[in-house]
Structure formats: structure tokens, C-alpha cells
Protein backbone atom coordinates (compact mmCIF):
# COMPACT_ATOMS: atom_id res chain seq x y z
CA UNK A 1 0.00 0.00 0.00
CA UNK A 2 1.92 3.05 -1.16
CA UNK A 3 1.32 6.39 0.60
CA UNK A 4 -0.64 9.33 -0.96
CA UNK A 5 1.12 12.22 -2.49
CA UNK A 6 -1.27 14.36 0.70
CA UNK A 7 0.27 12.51 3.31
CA UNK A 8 4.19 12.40 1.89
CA UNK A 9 3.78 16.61 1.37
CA UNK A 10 2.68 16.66 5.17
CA UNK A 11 5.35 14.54 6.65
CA UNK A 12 7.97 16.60 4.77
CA UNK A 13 6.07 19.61 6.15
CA UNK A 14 6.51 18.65 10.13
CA UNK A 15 10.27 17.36 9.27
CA UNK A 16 11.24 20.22 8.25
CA UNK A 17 8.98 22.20 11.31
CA UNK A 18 10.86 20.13 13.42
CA UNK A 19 14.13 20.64 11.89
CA UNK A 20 13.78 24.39 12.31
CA UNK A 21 12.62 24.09 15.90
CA UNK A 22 15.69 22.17 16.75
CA UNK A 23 17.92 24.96 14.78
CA UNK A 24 15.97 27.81 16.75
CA UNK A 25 17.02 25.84 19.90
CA UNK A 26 20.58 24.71 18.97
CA UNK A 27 20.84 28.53 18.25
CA UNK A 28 19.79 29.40 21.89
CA UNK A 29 21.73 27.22 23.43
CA UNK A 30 25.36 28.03 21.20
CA UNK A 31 24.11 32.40 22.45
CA UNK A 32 24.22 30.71 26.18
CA UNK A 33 26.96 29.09 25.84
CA UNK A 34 28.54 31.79 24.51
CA UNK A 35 27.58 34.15 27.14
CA UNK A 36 28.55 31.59 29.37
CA UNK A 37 32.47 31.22 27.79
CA UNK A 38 32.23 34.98 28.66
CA UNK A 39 31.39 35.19 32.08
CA UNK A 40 33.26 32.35 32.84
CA UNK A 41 36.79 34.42 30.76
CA UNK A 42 35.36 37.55 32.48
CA UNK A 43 35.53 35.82 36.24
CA UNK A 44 38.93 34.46 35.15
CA UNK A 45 40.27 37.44 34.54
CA UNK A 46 38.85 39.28 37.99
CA UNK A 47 40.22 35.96 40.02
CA UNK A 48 43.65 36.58 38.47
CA UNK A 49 43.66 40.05 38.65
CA UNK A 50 42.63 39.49 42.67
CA UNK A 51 45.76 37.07 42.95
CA UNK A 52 48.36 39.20 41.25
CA UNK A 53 47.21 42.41 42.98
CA UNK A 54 46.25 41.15 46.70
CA UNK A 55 47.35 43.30 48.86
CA UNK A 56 49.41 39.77 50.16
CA UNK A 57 51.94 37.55 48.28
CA UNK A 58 50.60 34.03 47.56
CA UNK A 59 52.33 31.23 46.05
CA UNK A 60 52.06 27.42 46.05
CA UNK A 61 55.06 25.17 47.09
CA UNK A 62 55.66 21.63 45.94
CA UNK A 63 56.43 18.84 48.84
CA UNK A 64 60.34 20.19 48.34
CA UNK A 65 59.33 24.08 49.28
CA UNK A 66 59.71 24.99 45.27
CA UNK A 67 57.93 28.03 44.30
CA UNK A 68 55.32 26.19 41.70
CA UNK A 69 52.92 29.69 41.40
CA UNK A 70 53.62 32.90 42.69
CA UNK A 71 51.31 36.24 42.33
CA UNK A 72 52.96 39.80 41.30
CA UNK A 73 52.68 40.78 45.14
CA UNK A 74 54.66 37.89 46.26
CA UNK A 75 57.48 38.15 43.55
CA UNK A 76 57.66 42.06 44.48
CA UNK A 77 58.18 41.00 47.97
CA UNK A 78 60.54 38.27 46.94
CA UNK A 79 62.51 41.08 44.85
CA UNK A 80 62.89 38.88 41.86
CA UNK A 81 60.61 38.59 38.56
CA UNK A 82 57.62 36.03 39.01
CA UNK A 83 59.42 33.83 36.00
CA UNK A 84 62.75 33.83 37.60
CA UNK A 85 61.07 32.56 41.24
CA UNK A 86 59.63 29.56 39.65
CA UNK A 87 60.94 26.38 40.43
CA UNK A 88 63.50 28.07 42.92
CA UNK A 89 62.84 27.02 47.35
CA UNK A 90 61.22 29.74 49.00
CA UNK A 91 64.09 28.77 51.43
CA UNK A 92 66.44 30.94 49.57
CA UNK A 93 64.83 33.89 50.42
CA UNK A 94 64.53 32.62 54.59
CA UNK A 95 67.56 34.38 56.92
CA UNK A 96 69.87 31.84 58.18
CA UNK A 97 68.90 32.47 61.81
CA UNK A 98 65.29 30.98 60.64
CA UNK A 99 66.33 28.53 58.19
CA UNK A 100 65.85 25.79 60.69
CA UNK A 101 62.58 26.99 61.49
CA UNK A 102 61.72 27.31 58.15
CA UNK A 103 62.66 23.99 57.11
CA UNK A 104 61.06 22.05 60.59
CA UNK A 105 58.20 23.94 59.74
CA UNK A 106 57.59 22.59 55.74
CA UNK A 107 57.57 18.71 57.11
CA UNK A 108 54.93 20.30 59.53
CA UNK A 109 52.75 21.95 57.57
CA UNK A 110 52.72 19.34 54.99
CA UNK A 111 51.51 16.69 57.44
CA UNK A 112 48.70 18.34 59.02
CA UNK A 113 45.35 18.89 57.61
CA UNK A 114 44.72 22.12 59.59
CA UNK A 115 45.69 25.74 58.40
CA UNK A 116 49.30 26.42 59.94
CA UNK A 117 51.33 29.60 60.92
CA UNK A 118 54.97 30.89 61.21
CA UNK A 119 56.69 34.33 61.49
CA UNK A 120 60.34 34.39 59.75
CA UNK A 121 62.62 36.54 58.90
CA UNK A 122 63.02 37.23 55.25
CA UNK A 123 65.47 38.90 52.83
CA UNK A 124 66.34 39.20 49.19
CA UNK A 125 68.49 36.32 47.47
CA UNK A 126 71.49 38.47 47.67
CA UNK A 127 70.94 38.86 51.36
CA UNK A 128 70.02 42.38 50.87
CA UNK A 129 67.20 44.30 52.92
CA UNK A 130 65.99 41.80 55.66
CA UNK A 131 62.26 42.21 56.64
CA UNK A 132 59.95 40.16 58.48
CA UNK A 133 56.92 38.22 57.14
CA UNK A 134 54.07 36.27 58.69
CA UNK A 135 53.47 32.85 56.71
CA UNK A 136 50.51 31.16 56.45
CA UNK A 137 49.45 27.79 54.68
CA UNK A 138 47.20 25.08 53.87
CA UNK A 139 47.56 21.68 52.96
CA UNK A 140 46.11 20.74 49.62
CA UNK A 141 46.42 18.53 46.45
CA UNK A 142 47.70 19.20 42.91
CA UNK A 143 46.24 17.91 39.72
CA UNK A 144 48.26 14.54 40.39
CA UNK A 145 47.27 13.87 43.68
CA UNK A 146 50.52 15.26 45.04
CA UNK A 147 50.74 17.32 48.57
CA UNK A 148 51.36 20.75 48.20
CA UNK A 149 50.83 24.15 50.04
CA UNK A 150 48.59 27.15 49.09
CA UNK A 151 50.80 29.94 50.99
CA UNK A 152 50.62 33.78 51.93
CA UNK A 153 53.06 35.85 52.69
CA UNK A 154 52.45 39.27 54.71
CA UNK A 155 55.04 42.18 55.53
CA UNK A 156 55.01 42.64 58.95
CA UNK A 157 57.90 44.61 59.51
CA UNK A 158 56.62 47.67 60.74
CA UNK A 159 53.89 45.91 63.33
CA UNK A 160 57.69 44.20 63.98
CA UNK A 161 59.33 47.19 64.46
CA UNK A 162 56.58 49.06 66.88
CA UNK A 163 56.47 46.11 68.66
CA UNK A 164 60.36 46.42 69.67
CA UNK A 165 59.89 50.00 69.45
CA UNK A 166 57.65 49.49 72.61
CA UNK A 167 59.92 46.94 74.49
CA UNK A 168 62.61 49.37 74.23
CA UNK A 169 60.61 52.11 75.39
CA UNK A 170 59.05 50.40 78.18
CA UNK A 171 62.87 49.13 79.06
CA UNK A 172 64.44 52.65 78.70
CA UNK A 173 60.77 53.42 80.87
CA UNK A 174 61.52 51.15 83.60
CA UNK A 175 65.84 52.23 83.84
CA UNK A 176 64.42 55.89 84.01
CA UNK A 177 61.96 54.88 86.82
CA UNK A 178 64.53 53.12 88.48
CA UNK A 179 66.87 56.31 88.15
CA UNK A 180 64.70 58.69 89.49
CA UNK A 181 63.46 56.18 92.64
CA UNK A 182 67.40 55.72 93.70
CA UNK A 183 67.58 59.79 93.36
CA UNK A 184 65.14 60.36 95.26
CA UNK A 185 65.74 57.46 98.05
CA UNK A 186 69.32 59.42 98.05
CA UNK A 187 67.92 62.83 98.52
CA UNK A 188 65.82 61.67 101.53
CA UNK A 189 67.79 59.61 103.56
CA UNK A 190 71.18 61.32 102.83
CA UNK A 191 70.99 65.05 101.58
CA UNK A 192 67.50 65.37 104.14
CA UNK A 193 69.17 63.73 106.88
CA UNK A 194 72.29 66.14 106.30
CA UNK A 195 70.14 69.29 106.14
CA UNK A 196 68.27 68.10 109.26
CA UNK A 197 71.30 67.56 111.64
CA UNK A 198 72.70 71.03 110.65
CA UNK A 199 69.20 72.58 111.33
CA UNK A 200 69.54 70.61 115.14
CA UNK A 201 73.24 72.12 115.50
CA UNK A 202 72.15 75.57 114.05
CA UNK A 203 69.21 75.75 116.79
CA UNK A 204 71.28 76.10 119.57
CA UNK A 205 72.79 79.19 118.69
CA UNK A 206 71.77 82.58 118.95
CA UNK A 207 72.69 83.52 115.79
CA UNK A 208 71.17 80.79 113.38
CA UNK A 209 67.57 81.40 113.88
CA UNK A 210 67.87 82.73 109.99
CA UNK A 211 69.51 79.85 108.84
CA UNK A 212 67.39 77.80 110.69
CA UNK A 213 64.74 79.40 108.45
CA UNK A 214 66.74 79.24 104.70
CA UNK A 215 67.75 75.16 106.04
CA UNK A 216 63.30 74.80 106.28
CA UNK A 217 63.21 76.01 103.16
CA UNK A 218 66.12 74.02 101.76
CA UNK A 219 63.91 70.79 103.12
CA UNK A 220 60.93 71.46 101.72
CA UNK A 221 62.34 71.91 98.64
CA UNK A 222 64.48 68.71 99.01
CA UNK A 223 61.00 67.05 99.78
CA UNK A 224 59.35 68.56 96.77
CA UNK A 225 62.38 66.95 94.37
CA UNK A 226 61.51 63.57 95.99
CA UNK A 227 58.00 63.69 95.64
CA UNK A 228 58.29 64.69 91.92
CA UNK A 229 61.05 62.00 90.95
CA UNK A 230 59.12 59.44 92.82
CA UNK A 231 56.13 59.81 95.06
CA UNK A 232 55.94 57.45 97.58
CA UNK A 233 52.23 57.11 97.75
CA UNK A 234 52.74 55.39 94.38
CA UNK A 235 54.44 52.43 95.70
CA UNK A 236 52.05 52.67 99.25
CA UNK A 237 48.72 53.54 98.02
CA UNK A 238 48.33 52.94 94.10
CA UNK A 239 47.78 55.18 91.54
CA UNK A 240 44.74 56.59 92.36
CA UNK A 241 45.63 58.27 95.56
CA UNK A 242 48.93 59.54 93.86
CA UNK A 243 46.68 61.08 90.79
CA UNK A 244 44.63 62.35 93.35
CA UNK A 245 47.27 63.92 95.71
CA UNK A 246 48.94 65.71 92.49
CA UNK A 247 46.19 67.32 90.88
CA UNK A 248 45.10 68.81 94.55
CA UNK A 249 48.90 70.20 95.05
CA UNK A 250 49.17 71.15 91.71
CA UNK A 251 45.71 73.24 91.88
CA UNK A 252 46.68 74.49 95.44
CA UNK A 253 50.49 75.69 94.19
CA UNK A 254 48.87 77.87 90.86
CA UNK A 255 45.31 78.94 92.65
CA UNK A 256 43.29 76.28 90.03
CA UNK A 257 39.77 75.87 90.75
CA UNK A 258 39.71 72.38 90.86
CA UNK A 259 36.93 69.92 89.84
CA UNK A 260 37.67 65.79 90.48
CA UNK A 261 36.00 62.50 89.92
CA UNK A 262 37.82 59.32 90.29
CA UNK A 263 35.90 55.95 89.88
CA UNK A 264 37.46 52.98 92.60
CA UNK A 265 40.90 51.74 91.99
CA UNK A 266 39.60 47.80 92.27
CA UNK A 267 41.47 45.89 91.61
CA UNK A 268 44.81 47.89 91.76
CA UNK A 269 47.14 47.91 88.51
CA UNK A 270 50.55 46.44 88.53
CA UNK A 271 53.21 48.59 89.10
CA UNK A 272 54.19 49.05 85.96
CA UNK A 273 51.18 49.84 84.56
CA UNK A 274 50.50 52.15 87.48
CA UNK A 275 53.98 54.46 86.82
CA UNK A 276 53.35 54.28 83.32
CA UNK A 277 49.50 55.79 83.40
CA UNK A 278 50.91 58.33 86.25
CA UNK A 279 53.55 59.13 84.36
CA UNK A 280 51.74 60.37 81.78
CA UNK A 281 49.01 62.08 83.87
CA UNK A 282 52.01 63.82 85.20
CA UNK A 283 53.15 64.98 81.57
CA UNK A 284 49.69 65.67 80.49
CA UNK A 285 48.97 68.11 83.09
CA UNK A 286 52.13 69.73 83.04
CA UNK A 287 51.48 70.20 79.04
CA UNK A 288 47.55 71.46 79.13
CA UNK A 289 48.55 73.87 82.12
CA UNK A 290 51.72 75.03 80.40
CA UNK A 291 49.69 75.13 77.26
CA UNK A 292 46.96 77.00 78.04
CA UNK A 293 45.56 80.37 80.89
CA UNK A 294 43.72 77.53 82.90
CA UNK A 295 42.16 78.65 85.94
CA UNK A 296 39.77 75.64 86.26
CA UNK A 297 41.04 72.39 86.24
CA UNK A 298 38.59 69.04 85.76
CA UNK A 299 39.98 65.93 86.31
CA UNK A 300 38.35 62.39 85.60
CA UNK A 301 39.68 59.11 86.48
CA UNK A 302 36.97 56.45 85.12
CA UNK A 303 37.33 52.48 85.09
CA UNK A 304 34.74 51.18 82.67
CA UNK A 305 34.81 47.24 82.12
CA UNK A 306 38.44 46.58 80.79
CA UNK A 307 39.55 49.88 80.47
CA UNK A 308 41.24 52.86 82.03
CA UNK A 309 39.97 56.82 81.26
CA UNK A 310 41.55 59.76 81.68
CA UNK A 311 40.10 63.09 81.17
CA UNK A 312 41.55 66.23 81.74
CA UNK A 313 39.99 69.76 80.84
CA UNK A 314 40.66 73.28 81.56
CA UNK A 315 38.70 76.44 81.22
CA UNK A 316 40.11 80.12 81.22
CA UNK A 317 37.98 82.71 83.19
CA UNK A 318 37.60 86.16 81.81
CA UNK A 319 36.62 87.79 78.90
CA UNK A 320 39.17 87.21 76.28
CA UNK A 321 39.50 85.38 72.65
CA UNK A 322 38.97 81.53 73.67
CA UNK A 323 42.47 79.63 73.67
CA UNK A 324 42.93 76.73 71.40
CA UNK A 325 45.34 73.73 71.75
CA UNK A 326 47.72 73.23 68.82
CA UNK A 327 47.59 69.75 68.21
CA UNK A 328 50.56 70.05 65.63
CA UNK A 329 52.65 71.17 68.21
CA UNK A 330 55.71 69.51 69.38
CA UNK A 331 54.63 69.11 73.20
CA UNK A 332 51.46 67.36 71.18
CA UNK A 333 52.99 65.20 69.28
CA UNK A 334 55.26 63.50 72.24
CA UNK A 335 52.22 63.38 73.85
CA UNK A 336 50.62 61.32 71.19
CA UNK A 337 53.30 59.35 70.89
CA UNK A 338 53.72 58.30 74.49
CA UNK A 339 49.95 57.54 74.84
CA UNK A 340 50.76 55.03 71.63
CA UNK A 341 54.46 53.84 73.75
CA UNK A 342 51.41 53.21 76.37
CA UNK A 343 48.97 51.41 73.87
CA UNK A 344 46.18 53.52 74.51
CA UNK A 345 44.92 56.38 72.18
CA UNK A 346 44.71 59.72 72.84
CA UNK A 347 41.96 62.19 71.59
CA UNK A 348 42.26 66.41 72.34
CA UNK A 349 39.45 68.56 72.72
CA UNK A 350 41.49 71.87 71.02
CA UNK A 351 38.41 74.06 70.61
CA UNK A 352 36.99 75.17 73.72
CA UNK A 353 33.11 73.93 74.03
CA UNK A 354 29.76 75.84 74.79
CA UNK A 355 31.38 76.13 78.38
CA UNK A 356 34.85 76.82 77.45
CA UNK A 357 36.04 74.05 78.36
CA UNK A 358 38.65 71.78 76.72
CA UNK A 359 41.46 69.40 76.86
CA UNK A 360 42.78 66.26 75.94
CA UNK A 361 41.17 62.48 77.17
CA UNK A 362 43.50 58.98 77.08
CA UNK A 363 41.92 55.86 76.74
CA UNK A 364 43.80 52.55 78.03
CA UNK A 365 43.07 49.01 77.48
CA UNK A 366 43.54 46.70 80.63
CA UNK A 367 44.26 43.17 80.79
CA UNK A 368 40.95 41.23 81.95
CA UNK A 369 42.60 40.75 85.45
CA UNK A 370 43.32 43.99 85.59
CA UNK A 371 39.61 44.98 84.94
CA UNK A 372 37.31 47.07 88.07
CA UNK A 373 35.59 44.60 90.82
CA UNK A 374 33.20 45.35 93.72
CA UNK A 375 34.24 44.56 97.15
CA UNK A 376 32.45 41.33 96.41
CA UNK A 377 34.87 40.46 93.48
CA UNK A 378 32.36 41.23 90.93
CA UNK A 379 32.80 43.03 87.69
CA UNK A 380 31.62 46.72 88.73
């Protein structure tokens, strides 16, 4: 039975319909994968551009420490061309004093799982401008199943740096301290004692009452060295009192109205942390009265939760053009820079506010034992 010319014209008809469909959709799908091919080149070309420019190096290293990949960041740090660090050990580039380190620390990393972590200090492969980086790595597999490391390498040399920085200064701190406490220890047993047995001697004549008077004077001054090399309430009482005891002398010597608030001292600071913070107090009051026609003084002392706060302010009475602190000034500056030494941060007030009042404020992070407690050992 042969098929009618009808039905032959229609099957052509819906072969071809469905030929064209299938074109129409092979189309479609060659436009998506097009636009696909792009996004995919486009988000190649951001992820590299990420690698080579992070702000880090980063570099894989074969199971022998080989530099396998390196970005642009890395190779800068390394001071070499990216091409010329492949294939070469990162160990090349490790000082000698950390080459052991750096070596113990490969087999480590290699056999752990977890993310691992060394500081080391670097230099160029002519041994040439040493600086300090902080490696980190992971463990991970190549395309054959090989262990390798994904590594990144961060200049630390100037958190390096500040942190010797502040062990010398807290060294050359402590020999100071330890200066001015055997000065004044000297100047009250011996030059006191001295000044005291001539006053006894003088006493008995006639003729010394006025030298009695000039020796008083000579002691009280003698004290007044002592107390400002090394107040002994400092070592007796804590810092507190010793804050509190200099701003009231301080206001009482130059006619200060003075205005004071000082949260408890519990638990009391270490020693070291106690001369430091009075120490500055000490400096920062002798710079905002020096700096300024004070004749109010307001002093806060606050202990917040893991911290330490000090505020000072001044105010000027009369009617004259409001006085501004130069925060650009040198006495500023060292100022800033000690309250950094200290690890806290300063902050100045240089415009005077709706009262007139202004100043400078120094906040210092404690340790968490060093943090305020009720008498019940609570935190306050």
C-alpha cells in the first residue's frame, strides 16, 4: 500500500517544522553558551587580577618548598621577577637564623590537615634588605594527587618594628623609673638627713635662727624633688591616691579651681602599669597647664569594664578670645606618641566647648585581670 502524495507533502512539512525548531534551539543554546564562555573568561580574569594584585603575596610550594605559582605581590616581595622565582625554594629567600625553622616547619605543615602559621625573617636572594613576614598555609592537592601548600606571605615589619619599638621604650621606661626612685631614696635619707642635723646644730645658737629658716626652706624643697622624681604614695597607696594627691597640690600651688572625679581603683594595677598611666598624667597636666591660661582644672579618672579613662579639661575665666590647643605642636605630638608607647589612644578637645572648656582624654586598654571589681569580686 503506497502512501498518498497528501500525506508524503505533510510529513515533509513537520520534518522540516521540526528541523527548524531544533535549529531555533541549537541557536539558543550556542548564544548561552557563549555568554557563558564569557562570564566564565570575564571571572577568570577578575580571580587573576585578585591574585596578582592582593594586597598579600601568595604562592604554592611543591612537597620540596619549590615556588610552583607565585602572584605579582609575592614576587615584588621576593625582589625577583615572578618567572625567575619559579621552580627556585622559598628557602632561599629565609635568613639563616630561621632557616631551621623554616625547614622544621615545611615537614609540619605538609603533614597536618589544619591551616598552619609561622613568622620568619626574610630577605632578598642576595641577602640584601631583611624584613619580616608572617606565613601562612594550607595543605592541599595538585592535579596529580601530590601534597602541596597554598601559601601567603604578609610584611610585617613595621607591626615588627613598633612592637620592639615598645619593648625598648618600656625598658628605657623602667631604667628611668629606676633612676629617678634611687635619686630620690638618696635625697631623703642622705641630703634630708644632712640638712636636718645642721638645722639641730644651728638651733642652739643665737645667731642661726635665719639659717634655721633658709635650712626649712632648703627641706621642703628637698622634699618637693623627691615627691616629683618618685612619690611614695605610688608604691604605698596605688595610683589613684597619687593622681589624686597631684592634681590637689598642683591646683593648690597655681590657685586652680579644681573639679575631680575618680571611679574605685579595684582591683589595683601592677606597678608598671600604674607608673606608666601616672607618668603620663604627670606629663599631660604639666602640658595642658603650660599650654593654656587655665584657671579651672577638671579631672576624671573612670574604670569602665576593661579599660582605664583619663580626662583632663581646663577652662580660662575672663573675657578674652577663647584659647585653642595646637595639636601640631611639638609638646602634642610627644604626647601622642607616648599615649601610643602606652597602647592607649589619645583624643584632644582643642576648641573650647559651649562652656569653654577643653582638653585632651587617654583611653587605656587593661588586661581582663586587671579589669574594676566590687568589694564582692564582681565586675563593677
Amino acid at each position: 500500500m503506497s502512501n498518498s502524495p497528501g500525506s508524503s507533502t505533510v510529513s515533509r512539512e513537520a520534518l522540516e517544522h521540526e528541523l527548524h525548531v531544533h535549529q531555533v534551539e541549537l541557536v539558543q543554546q550556542n548564544e548561552e553558551l557563549q555568554r557563558t564562555q564569557s562570564d566564565l573568561a570575564a571571572a577568570h580574569d577578575r580571580y587573576r587580577d585578585l591574585y596578582d594584585f592582593a594586597p598579600v603575596g601568595y604562592c604554592t610550594l611543591d612537597a620540596q618548598g619549590c615556588i610552583s605559582k607565585i602572584n605579582l605581590t609575592g614576587a615584588g616581595l621576593l625582589g625577583q621577577p615572578r618567572a625567575a622565582l619559579v621552580g627556585k625554594p622559598l628557602a632561599r629567600f629565609v635568613s639563616s637564623t630561621d632557616a631551621d625553622r623554616w625547614h622544621l616547619y615545611l615537614r609540619w605543615a605538609l603533614a597536618r590537615e589544619t591551616p598552619q602559621r609561622i613568622d620568619l625573617t626574610m630577605n632578598f636572594a642576595d641577602g640584601t634588605l631583611h624584613w619580616f613576614a608572617a606565613i601562612n598555609s594550607a595543605r592541599v592537592l595538585d592535579e596529580h594527587g601530590e601534597p602541596c601548600l597554598r601559601v601567603s606571605i604578609t610584611d610585617v615589619t613595621d607591626r615588627i618594628r613598633s612592637e620592639v619599638e615598645r619593648r625598648i621604650a618600656a625598658i628605657d621606661a623602667d631604667a628611668r623609673e629606676s633612676e629617678r626612685r634611687r635619686m630620690a631614696l638618696d635625697l631623703h635619707e642622705d641630703l634630708g638627713q644632712r640638712l636636718s642635723a645642721i638645722k639641730i646644730q644651728l638651733a642652739s645658737l643665737q645667731q642661726g635662727s635665719e639659717m634655721v629658716g633658709a635650712i626649712d626652706q632648703a627641706l621642703a624643697l628637698v622634699r618637693r624633688i623627691t615627691i616629683d622624681l618618685r612619690p611614695p604614695m605610688l608604691d604605698d597607696l596605688g595610683l589613684h591616691p597619687a593622681i589624686e594627691w597631684l592634681a590637689r597640690d598642683t591646683a593648690r600651688r597655681l590657685d586652680l579651681k579644681l573639679s575631680l572625679r575618680m571611679d574605685n581603683d579595684l582591683p589595683p594595677l601592677g606597678r608598671a602599669v600604674s607608673v606608666a598611666l601616672y607618668r603620663f598624667f604627670q606629663e599631660s597636666l604639666s602640658y595642658l597647664l603650660h599650654e593654656t591660661h587655665a584657671s579651672e582644672l577638671g579631672i576624671e579618672v573612670l574604670r569602665p569594664l576593661g579599660q582605664f579613662i583619663l580626662i583632663l579639661r581646663a577652662r580660662a575665666s575672663g573675657a578674652g578670645k577663647p584659647w585653642r590647643l595646637d595639636t601640631r605642636s611639638e609638646p602634642s605630638l610627644i604626647l601622642e606618641h607616648r599615649a601610643r608607647l602606652l597602647g592607649g589612644r589619645l583624643a584632644f578637645d582643642a576648641a573650647p566647648d559651649g562652656s569653654g572648656w577643653f582638653g585632651l582624654q587617654l583611653t587605656q586598654n587593661l588586661d581582663l585581670k586587671e579589669t574594676p571589681v566590687d568589694r564582692a569580686g564582681r565586675p563593677a
